[in-house]
C-alpha atoms as a PDB file:
ATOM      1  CA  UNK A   1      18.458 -11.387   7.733  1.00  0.00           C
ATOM      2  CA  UNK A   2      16.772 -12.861   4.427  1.00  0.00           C
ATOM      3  CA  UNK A   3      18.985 -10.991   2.275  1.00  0.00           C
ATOM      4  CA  UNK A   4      21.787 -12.576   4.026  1.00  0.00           C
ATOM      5  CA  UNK A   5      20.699 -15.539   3.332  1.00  0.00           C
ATOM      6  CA  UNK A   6      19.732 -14.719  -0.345  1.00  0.00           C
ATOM      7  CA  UNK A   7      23.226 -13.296  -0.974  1.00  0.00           C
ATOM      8  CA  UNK A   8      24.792 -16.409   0.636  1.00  0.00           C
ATOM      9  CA  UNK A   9      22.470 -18.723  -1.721  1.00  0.00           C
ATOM     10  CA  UNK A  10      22.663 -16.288  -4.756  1.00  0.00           C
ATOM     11  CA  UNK A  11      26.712 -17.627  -5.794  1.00  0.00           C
ATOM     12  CA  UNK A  12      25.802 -21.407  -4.918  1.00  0.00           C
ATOM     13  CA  UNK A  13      22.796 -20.783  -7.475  1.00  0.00           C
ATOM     14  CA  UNK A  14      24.861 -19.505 -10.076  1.00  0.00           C
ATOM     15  CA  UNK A  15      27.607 -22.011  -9.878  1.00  0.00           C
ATOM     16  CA  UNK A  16      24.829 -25.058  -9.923  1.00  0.00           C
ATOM     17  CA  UNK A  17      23.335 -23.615 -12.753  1.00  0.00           C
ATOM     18  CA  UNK A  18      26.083 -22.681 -14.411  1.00  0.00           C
ATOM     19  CA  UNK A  19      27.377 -26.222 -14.175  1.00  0.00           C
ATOM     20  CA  UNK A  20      24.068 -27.634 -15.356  1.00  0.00           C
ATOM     21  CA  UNK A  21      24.286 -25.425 -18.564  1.00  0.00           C
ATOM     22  CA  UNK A  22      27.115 -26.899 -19.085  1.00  0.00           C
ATOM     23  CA  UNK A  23      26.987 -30.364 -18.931  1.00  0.00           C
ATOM     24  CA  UNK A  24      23.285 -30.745 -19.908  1.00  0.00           C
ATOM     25  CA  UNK A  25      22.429 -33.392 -22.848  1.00  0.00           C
ATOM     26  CA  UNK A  26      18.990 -31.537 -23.925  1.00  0.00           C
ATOM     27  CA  UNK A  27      20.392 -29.018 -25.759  1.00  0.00           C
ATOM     28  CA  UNK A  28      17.318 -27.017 -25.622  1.00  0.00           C
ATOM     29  CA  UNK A  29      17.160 -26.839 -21.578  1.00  0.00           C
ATOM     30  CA  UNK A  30      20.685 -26.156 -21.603  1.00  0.00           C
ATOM     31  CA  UNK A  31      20.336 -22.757 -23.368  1.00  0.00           C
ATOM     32  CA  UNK A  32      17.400 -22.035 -21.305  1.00  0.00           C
ATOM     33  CA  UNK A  33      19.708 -22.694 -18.083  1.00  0.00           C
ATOM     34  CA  UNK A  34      22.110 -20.377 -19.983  1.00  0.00           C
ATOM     35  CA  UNK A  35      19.740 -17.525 -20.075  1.00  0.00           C
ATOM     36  CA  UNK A  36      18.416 -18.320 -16.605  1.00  0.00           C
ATOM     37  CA  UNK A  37      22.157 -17.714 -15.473  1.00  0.00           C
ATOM     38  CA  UNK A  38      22.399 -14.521 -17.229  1.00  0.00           C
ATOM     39  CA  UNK A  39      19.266 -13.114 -15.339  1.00  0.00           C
ATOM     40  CA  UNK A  40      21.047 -14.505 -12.134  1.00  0.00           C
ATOM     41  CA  UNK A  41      24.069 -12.807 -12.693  1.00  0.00           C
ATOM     42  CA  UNK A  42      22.578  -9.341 -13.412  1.00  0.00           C
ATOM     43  CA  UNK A  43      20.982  -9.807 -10.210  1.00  0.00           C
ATOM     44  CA  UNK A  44      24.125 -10.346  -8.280  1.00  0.00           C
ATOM     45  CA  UNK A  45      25.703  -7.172 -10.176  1.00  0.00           C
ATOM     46  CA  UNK A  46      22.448  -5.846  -8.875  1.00  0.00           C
ATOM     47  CA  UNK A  47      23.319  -7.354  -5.142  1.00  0.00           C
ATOM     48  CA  UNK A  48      26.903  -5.421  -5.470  1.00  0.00           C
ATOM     49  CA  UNK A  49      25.343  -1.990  -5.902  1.00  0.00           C
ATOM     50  CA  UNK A  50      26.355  -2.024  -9.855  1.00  0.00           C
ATOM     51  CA  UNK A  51      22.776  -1.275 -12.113  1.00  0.00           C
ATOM     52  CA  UNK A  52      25.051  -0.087 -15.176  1.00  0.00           C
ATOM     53  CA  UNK A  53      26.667  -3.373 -15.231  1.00  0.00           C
ATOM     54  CA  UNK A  54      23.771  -5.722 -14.377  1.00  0.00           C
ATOM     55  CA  UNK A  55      21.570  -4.118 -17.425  1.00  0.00           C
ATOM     56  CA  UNK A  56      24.353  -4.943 -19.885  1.00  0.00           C
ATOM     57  CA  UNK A  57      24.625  -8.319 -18.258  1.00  0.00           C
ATOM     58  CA  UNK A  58      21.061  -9.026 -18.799  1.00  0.00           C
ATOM     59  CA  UNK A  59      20.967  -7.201 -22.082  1.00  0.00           C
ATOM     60  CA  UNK A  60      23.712  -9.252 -24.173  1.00  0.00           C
ATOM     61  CA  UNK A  61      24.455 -12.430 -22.132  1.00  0.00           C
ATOM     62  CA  UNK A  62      20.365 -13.279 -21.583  1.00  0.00           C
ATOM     63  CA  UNK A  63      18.752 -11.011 -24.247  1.00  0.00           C
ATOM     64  CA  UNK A  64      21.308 -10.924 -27.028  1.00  0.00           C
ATOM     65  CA  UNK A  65      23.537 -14.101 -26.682  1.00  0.00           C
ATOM     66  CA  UNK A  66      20.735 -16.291 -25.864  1.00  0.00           C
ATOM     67  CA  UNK A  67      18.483 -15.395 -29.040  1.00  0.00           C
ATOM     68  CA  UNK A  68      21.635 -15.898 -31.120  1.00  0.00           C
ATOM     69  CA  UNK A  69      22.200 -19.279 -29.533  1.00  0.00           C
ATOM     70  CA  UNK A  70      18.454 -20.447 -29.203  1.00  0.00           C
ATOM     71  CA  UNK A  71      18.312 -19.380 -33.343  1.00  0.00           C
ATOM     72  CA  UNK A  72      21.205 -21.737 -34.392  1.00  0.00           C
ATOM     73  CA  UNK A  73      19.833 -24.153 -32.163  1.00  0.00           C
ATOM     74  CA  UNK A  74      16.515 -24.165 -33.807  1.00  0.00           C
ATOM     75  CA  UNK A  75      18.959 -23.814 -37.258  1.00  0.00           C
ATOM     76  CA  UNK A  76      20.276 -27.185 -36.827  1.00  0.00           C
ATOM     77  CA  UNK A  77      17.434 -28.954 -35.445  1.00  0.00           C
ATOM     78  CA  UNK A  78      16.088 -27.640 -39.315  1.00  0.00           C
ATOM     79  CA  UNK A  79      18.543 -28.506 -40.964  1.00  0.00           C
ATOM     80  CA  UNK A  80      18.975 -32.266 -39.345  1.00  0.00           C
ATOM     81  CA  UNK A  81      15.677 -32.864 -40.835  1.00  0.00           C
ATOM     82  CA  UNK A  82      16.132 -31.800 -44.008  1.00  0.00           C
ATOM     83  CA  UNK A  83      19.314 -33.945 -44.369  1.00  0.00           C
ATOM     84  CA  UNK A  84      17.582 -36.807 -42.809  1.00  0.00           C
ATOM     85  CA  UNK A  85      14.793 -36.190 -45.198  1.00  0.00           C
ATOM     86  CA  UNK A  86      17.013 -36.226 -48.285  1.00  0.00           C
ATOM     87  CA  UNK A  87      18.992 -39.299 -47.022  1.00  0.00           C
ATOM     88  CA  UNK A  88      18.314 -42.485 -49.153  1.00  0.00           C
ATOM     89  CA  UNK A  89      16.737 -45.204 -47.258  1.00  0.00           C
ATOM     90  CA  UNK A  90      19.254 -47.774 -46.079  1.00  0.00           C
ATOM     91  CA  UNK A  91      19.317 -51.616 -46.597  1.00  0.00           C
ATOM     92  CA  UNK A  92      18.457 -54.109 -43.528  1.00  0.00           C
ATOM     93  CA  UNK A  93      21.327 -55.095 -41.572  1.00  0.00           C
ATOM     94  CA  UNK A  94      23.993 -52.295 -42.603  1.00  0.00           C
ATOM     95  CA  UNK A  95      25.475 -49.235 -40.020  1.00  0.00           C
END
């Protein structure tokens, strides 16, 4: 009975988080969300009776894909504040 109920909420999870990656303005929580959805998706592959597939799900699309993505993240934060540091200060009243 409870895993019928976790299998019924398990898709509605993924599709609310996966729609909260998405459209997220915090670019930080929204890769978080995107690795949280990777972990739920390897355990719906592990819900369907597929291990093989739910390790490589968890391996490159929350281990692999999300280090890549939180690294450029943290990239441009870097590099914003260099440029912002090296921009000359602007006069009073202009854009």
């Amino acid at each position: 009975m409870i895993l019928r109920i976790f299998d019924g909420l398990l898709p509605l999870v993924i599709v609310v988080l996966g729609w909260r990656a998405l459209n997220d303005r915090h670019l930080f929580r929204a890769v978080i969300e995107f690795i949280a959805l990777g972990l739920l998706i390897a355990v719906a592959w592990v819900r369907l009776r597929a291990p093989d597939v739910a390790l490589a799900e968890a391996a490159v699309s929350s281990g692999l894909t999300g280090a890549l993505i939180l690294s450029a993240l943290v990239r441009m934060r870097r590099r914003a504040r260099t440029a912002d540091a090296d921009a000359p200060p602007r006069a009073e009243g202009l854009p």
